[in-house]
PDB file of N, CA and C in Angstrom:
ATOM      1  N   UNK A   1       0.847  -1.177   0.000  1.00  0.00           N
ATOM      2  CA  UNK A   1       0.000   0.000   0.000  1.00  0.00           C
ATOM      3  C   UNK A   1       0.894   1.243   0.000  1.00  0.00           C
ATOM      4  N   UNK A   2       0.661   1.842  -0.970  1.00  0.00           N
ATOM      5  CA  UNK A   2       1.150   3.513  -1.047  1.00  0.00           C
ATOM      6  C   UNK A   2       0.535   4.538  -0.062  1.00  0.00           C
ATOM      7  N   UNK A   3       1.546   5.684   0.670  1.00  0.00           N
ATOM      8  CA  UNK A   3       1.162   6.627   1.630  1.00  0.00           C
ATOM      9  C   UNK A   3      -0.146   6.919   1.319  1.00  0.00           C
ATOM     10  N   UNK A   4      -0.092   7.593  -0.094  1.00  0.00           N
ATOM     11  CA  UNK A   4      -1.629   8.276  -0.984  1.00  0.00           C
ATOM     12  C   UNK A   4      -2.777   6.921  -0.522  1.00  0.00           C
ATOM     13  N   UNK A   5      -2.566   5.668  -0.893  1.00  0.00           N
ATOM     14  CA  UNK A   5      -3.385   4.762  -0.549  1.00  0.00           C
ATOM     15  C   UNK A   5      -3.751   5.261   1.292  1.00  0.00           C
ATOM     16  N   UNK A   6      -2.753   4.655   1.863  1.00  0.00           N
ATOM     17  CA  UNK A   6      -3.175   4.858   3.641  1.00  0.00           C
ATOM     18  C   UNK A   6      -3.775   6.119   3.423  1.00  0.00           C
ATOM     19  N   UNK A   7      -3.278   7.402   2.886  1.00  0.00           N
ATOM     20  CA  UNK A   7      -3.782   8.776   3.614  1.00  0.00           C
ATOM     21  C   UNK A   7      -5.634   8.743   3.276  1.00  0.00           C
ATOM     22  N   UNK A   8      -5.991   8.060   1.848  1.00  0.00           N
ATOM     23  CA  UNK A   8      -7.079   7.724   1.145  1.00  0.00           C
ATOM     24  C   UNK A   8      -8.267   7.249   2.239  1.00  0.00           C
ATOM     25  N   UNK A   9      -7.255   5.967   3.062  1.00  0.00           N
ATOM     26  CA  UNK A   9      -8.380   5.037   4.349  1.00  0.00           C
ATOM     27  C   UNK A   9      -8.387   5.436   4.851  1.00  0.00           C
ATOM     28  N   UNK A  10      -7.705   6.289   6.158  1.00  0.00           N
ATOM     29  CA  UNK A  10      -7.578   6.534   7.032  1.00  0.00           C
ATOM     30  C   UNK A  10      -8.418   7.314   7.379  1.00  0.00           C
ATOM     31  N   UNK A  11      -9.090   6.835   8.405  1.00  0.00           N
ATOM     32  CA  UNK A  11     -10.419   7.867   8.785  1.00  0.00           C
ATOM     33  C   UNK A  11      -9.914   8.805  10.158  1.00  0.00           C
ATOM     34  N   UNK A  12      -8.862   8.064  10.752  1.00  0.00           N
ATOM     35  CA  UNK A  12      -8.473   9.402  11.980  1.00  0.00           C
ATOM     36  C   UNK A  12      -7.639  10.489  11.552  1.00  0.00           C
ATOM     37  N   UNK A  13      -8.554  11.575  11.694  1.00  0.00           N
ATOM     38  CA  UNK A  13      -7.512  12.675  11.630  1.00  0.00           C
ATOM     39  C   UNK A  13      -6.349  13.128  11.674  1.00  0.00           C
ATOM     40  N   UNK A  14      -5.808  12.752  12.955  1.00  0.00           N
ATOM     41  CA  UNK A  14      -4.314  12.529  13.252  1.00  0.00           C
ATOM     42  C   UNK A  14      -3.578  11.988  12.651  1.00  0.00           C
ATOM     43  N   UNK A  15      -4.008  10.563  12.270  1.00  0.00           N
ATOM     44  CA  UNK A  15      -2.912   9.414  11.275  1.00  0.00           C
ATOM     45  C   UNK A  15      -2.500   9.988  10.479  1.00  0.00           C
ATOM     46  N   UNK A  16      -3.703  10.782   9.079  1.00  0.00           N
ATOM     47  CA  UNK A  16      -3.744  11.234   8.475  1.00  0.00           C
ATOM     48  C   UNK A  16      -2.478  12.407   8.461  1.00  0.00           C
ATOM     49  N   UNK A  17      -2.046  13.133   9.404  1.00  0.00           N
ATOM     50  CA  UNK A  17      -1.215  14.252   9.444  1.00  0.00           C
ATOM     51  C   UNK A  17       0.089  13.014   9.461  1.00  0.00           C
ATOM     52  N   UNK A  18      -0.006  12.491  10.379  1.00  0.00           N
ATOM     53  CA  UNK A  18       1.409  11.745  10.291  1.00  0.00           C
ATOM     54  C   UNK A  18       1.916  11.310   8.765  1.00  0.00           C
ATOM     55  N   UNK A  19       0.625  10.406   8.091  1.00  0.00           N
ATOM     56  CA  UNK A  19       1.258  10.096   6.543  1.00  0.00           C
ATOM     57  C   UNK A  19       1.727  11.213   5.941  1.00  0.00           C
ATOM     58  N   UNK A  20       1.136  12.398   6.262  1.00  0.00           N
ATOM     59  CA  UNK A  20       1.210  13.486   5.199  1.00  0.00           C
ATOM     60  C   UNK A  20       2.811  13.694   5.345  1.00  0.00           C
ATOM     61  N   UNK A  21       3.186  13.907   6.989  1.00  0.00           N
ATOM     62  CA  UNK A  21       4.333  14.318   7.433  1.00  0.00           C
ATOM     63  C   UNK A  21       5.571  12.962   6.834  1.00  0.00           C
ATOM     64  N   UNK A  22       4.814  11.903   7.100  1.00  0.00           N
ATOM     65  CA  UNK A  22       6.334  11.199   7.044  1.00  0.00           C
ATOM     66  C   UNK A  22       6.384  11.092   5.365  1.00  0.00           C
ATOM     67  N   UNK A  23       5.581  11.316   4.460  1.00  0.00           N
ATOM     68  CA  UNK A  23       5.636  11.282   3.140  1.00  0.00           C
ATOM     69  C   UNK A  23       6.657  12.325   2.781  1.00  0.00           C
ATOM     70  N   UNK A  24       6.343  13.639   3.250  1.00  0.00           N
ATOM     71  CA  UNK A  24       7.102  15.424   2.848  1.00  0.00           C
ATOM     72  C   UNK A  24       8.705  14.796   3.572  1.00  0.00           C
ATOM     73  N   UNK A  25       8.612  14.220   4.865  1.00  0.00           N
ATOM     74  CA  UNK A  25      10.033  14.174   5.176  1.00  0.00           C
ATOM     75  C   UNK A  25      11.169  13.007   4.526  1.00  0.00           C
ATOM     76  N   UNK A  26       9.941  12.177   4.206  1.00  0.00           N
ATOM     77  CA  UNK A  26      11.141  10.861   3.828  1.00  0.00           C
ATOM     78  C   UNK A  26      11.055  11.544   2.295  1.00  0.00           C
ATOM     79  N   UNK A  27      10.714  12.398   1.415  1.00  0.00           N
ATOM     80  CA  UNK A  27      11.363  12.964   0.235  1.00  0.00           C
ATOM     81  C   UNK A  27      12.267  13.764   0.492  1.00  0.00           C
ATOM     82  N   UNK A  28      12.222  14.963   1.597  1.00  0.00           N
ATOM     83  CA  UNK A  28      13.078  15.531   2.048  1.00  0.00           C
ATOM     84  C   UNK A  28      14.682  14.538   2.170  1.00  0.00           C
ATOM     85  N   UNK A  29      14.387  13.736   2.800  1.00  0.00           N
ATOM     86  CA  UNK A  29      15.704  12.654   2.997  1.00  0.00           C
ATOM     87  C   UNK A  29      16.174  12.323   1.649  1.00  0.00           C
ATOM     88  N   UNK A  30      15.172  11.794   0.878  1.00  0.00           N
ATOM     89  CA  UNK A  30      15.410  11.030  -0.526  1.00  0.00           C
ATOM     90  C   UNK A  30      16.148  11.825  -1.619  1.00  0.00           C
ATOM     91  N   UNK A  31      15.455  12.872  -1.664  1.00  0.00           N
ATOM     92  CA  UNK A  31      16.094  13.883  -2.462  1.00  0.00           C
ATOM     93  C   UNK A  31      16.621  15.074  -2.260  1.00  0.00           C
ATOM     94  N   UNK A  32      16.740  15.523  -1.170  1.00  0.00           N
ATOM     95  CA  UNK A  32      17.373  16.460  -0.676  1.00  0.00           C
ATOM     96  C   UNK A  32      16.522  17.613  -0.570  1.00  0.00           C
ATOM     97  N   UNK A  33      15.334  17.656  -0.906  1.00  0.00           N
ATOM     98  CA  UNK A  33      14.443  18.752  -0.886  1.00  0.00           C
ATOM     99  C   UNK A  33      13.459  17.915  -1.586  1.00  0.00           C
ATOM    100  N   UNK A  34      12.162  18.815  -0.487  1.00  0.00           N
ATOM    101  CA  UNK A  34      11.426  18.585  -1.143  1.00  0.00           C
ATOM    102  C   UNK A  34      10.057  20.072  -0.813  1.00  0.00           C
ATOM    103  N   UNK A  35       8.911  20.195  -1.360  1.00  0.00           N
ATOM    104  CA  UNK A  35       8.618  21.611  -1.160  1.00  0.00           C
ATOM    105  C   UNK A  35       6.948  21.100  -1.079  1.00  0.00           C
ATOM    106  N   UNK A  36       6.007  21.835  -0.854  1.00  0.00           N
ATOM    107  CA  UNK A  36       5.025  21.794  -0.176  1.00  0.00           C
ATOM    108  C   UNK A  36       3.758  21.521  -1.420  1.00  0.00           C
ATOM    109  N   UNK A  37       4.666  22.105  -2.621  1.00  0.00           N
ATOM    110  CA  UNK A  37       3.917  22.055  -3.792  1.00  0.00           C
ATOM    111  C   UNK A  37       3.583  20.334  -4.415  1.00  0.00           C
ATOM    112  N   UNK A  38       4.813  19.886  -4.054  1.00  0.00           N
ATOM    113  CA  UNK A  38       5.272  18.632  -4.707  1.00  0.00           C
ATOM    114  C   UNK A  38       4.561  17.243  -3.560  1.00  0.00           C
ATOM    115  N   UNK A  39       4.251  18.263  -1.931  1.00  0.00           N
ATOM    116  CA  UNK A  39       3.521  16.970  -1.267  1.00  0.00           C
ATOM    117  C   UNK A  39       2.142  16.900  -1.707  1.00  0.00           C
ATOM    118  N   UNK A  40       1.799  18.518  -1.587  1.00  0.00           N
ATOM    119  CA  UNK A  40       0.093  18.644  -2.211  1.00  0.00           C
ATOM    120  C   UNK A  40      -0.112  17.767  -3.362  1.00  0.00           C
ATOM    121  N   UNK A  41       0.336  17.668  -4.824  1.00  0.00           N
ATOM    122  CA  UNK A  41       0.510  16.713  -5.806  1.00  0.00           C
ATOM    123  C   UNK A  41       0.266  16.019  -5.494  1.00  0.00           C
ATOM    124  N   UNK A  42       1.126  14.913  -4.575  1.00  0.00           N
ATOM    125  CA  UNK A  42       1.311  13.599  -4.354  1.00  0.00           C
ATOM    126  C   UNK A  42      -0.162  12.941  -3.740  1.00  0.00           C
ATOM    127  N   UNK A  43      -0.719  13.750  -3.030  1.00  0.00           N
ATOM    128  CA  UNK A  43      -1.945  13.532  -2.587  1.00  0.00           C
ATOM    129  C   UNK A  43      -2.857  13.899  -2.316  1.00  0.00           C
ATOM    130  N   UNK A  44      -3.007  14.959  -3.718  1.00  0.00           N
ATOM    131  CA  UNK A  44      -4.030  15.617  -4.527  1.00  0.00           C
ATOM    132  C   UNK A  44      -4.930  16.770  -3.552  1.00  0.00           C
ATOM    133  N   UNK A  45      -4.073  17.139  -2.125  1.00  0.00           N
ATOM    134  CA  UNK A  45      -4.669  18.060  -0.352  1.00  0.00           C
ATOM    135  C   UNK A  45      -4.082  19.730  -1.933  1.00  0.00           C
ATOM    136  N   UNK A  46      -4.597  20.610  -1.073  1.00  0.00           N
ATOM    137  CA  UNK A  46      -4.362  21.997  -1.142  1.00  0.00           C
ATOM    138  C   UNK A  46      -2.898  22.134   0.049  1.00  0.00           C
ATOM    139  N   UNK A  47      -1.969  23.192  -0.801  1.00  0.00           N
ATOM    140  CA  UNK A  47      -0.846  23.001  -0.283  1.00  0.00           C
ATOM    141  C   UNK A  47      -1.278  23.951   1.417  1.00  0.00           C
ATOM    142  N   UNK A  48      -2.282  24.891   1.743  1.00  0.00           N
ATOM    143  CA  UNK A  48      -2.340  24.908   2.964  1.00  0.00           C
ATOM    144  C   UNK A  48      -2.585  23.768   3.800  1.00  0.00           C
ATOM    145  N   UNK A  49      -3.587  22.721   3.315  1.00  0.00           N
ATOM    146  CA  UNK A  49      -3.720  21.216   4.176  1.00  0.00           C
ATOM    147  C   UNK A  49      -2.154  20.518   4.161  1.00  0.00           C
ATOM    148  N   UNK A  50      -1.042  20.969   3.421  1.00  0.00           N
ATOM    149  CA  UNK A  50       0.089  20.045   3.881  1.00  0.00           C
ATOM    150  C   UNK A  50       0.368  21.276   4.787  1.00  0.00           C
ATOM    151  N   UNK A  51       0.639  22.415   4.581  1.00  0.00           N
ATOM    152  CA  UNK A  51       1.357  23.174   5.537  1.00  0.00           C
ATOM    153  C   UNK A  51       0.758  23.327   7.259  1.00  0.00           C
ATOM    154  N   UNK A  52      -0.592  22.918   7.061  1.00  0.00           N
ATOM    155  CA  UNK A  52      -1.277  22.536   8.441  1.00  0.00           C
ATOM    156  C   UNK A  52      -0.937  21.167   8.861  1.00  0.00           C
ATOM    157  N   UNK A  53      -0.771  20.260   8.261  1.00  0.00           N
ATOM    158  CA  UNK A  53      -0.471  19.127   8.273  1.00  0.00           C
ATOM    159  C   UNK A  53       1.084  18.872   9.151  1.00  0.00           C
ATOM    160  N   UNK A  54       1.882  19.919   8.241  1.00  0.00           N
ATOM    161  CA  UNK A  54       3.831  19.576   9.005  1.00  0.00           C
ATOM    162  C   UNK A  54       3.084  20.793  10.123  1.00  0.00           C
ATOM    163  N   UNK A  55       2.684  21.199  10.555  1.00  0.00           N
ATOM    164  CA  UNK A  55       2.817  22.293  11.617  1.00  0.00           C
ATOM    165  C   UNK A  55       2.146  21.424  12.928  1.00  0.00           C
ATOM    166  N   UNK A  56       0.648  20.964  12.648  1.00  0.00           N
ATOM    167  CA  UNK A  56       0.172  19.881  13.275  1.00  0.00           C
ATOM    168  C   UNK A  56       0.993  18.969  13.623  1.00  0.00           C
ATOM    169  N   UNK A  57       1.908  18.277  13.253  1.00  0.00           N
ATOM    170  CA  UNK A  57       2.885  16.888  13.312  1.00  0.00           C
ATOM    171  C   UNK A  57       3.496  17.746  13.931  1.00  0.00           C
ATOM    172  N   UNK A  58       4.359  18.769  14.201  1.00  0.00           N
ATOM    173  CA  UNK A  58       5.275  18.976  15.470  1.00  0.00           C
ATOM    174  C   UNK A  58       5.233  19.084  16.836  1.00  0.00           C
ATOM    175  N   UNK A  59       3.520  19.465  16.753  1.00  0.00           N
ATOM    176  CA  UNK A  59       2.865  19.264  18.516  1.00  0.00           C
ATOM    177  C   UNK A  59       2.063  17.987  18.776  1.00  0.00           C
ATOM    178  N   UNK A  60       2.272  17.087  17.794  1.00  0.00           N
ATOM    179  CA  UNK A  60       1.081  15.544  17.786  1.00  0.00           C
ATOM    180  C   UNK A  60       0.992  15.528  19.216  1.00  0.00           C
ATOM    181  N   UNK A  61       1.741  15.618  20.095  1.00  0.00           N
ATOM    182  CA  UNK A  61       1.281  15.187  21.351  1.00  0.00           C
ATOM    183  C   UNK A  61       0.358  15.748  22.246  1.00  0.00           C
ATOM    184  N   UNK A  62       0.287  17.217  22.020  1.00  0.00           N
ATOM    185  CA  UNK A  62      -0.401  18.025  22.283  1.00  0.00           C
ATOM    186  C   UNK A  62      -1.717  17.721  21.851  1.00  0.00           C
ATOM    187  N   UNK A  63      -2.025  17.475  20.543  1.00  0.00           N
ATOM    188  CA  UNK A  63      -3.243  18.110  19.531  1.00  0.00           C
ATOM    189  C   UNK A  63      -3.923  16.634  19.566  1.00  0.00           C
ATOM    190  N   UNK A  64      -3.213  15.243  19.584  1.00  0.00           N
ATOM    191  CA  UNK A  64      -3.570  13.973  19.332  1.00  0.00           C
ATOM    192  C   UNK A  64      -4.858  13.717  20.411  1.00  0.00           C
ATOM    193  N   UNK A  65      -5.335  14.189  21.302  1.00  0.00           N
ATOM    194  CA  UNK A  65      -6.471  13.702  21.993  1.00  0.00           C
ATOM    195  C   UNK A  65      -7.726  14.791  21.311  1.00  0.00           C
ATOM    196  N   UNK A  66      -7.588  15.564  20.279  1.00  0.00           N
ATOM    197  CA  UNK A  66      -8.281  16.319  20.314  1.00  0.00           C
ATOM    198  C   UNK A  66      -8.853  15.818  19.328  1.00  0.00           C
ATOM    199  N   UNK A  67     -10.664  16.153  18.995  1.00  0.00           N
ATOM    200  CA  UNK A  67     -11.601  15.127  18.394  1.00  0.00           C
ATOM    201  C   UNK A  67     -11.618  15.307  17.273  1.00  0.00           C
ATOM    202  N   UNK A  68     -10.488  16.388  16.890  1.00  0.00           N
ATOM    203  CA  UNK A  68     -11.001  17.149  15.588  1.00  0.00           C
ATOM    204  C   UNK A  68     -10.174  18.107  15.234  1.00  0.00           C
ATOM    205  N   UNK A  69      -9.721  17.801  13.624  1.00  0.00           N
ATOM    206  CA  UNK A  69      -8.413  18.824  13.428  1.00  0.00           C
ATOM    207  C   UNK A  69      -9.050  20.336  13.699  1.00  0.00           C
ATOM    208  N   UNK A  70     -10.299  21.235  13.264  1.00  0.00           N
ATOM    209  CA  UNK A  70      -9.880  22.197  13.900  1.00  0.00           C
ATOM    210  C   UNK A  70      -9.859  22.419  15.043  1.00  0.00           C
ATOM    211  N   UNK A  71     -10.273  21.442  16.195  1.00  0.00           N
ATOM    212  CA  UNK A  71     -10.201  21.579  17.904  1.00  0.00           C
ATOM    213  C   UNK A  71      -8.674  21.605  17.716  1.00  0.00           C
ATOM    214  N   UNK A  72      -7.802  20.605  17.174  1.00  0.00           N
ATOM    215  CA  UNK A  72      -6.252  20.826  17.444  1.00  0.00           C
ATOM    216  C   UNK A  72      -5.972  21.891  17.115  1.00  0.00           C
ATOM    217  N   UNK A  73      -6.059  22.359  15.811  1.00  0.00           N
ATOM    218  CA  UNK A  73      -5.909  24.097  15.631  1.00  0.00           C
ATOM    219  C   UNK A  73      -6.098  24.889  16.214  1.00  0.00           C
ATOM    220  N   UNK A  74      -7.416  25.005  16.873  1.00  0.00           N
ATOM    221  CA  UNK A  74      -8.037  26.119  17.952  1.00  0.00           C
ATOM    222  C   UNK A  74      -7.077  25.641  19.345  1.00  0.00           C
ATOM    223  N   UNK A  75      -6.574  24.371  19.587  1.00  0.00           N
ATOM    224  CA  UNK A  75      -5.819  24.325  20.771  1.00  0.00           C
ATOM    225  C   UNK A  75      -4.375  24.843  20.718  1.00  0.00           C
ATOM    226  N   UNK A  76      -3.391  24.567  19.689  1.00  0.00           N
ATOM    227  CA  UNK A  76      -2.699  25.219  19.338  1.00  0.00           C
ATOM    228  C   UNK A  76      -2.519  26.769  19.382  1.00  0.00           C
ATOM    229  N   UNK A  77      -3.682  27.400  18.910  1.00  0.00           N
ATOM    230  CA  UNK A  77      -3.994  29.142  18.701  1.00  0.00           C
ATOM    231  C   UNK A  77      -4.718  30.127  20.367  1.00  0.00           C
ATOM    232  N   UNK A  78      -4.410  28.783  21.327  1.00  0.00           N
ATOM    233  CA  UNK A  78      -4.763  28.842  22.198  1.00  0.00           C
ATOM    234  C   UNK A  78      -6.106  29.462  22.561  1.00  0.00           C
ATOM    235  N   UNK A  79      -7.125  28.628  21.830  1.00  0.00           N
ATOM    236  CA  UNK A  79      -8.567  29.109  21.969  1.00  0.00           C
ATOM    237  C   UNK A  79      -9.200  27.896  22.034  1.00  0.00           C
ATOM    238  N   UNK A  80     -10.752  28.371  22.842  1.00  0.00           N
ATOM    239  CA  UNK A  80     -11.222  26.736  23.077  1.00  0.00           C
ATOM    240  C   UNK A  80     -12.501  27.555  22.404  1.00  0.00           C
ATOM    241  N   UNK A  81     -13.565  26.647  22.550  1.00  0.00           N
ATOM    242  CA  UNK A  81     -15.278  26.592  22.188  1.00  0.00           C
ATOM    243  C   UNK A  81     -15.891  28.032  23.214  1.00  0.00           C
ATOM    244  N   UNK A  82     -14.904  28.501  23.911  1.00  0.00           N
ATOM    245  CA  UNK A  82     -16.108  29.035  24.794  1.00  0.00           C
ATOM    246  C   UNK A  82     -14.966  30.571  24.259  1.00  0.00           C
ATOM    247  N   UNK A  83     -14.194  30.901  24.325  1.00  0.00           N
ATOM    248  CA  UNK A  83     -13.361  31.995  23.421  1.00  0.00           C
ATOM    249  C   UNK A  83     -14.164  32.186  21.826  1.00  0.00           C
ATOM    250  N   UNK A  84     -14.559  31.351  21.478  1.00  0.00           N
ATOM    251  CA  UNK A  84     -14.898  31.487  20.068  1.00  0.00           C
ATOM    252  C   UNK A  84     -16.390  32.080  20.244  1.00  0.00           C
ATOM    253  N   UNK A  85     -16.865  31.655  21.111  1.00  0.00           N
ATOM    254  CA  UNK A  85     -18.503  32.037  21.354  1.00  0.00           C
ATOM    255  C   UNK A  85     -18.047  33.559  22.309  1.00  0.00           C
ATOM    256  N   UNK A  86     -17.348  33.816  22.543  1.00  0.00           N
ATOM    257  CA  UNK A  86     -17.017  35.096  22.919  1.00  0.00           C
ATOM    258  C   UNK A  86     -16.823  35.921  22.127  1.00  0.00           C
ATOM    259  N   UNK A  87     -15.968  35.649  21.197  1.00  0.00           N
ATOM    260  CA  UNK A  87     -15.424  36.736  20.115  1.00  0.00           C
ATOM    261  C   UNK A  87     -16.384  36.736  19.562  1.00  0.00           C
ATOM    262  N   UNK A  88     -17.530  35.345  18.847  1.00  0.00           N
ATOM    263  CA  UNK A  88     -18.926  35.912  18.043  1.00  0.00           C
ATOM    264  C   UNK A  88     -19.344  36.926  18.785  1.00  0.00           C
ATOM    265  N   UNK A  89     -19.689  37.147  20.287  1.00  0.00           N
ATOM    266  CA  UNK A  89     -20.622  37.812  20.336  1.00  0.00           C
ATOM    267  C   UNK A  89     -20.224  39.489  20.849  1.00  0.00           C
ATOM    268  N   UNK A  90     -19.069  39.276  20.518  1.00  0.00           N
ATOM    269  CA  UNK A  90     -18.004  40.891  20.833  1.00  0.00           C
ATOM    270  C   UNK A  90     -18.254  41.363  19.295  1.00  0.00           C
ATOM    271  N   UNK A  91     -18.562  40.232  18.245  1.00  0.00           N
ATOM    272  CA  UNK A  91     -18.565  40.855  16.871  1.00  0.00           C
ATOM    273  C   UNK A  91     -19.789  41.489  16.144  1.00  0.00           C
ATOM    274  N   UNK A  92     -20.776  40.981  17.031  1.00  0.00           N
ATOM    275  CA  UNK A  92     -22.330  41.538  16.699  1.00  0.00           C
ATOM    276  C   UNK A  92     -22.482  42.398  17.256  1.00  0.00           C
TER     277      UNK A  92
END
């Protein structure tokens, strides 16, 4: 099975970042570079979903209990569910 195959099944979120990550790095190794344009290609994501993807993979430990890539995002950006329902209603 090819990464593109696993990234295809994989229904957890998280896994999903890991293939993305160990795909971009083991080209990085392979060829000495590799660029964000050339992972998007490989598995047909928008090159912001790889660049969320390697940014996500450096805190996995952090973000991995969280139910849902944007809960990991919003945990990362240090905001939860109840900040977000704040700022809506600072915006109306």
């Amino acid at each position: 099975m090819t990464l593109k195959e696993a990234y295809l099944k994989e229904e957890i979120w998280h896994r999903k970042i890991i293939i993305v990550s160990l795909y971009h790095n083991a080209q990085l190794l392979k060829m000495g570079s590799q660029n964000l344009i050339e992972t998007a290609k490989y598995f047909e994501i928008s090159i912001g979903l790889v660049s969320e993807n390697l940014m996500l993979n450096k805190h996995y430990e952090e973000i991995k209990d969280c139910k849902s890539r944007n809960e990991g995002l919003q945990k990362l950006r240090g905001k939860t569910k109840n900040d977000n329902i704040t700022e809506d209603n600072q915006n109306v």
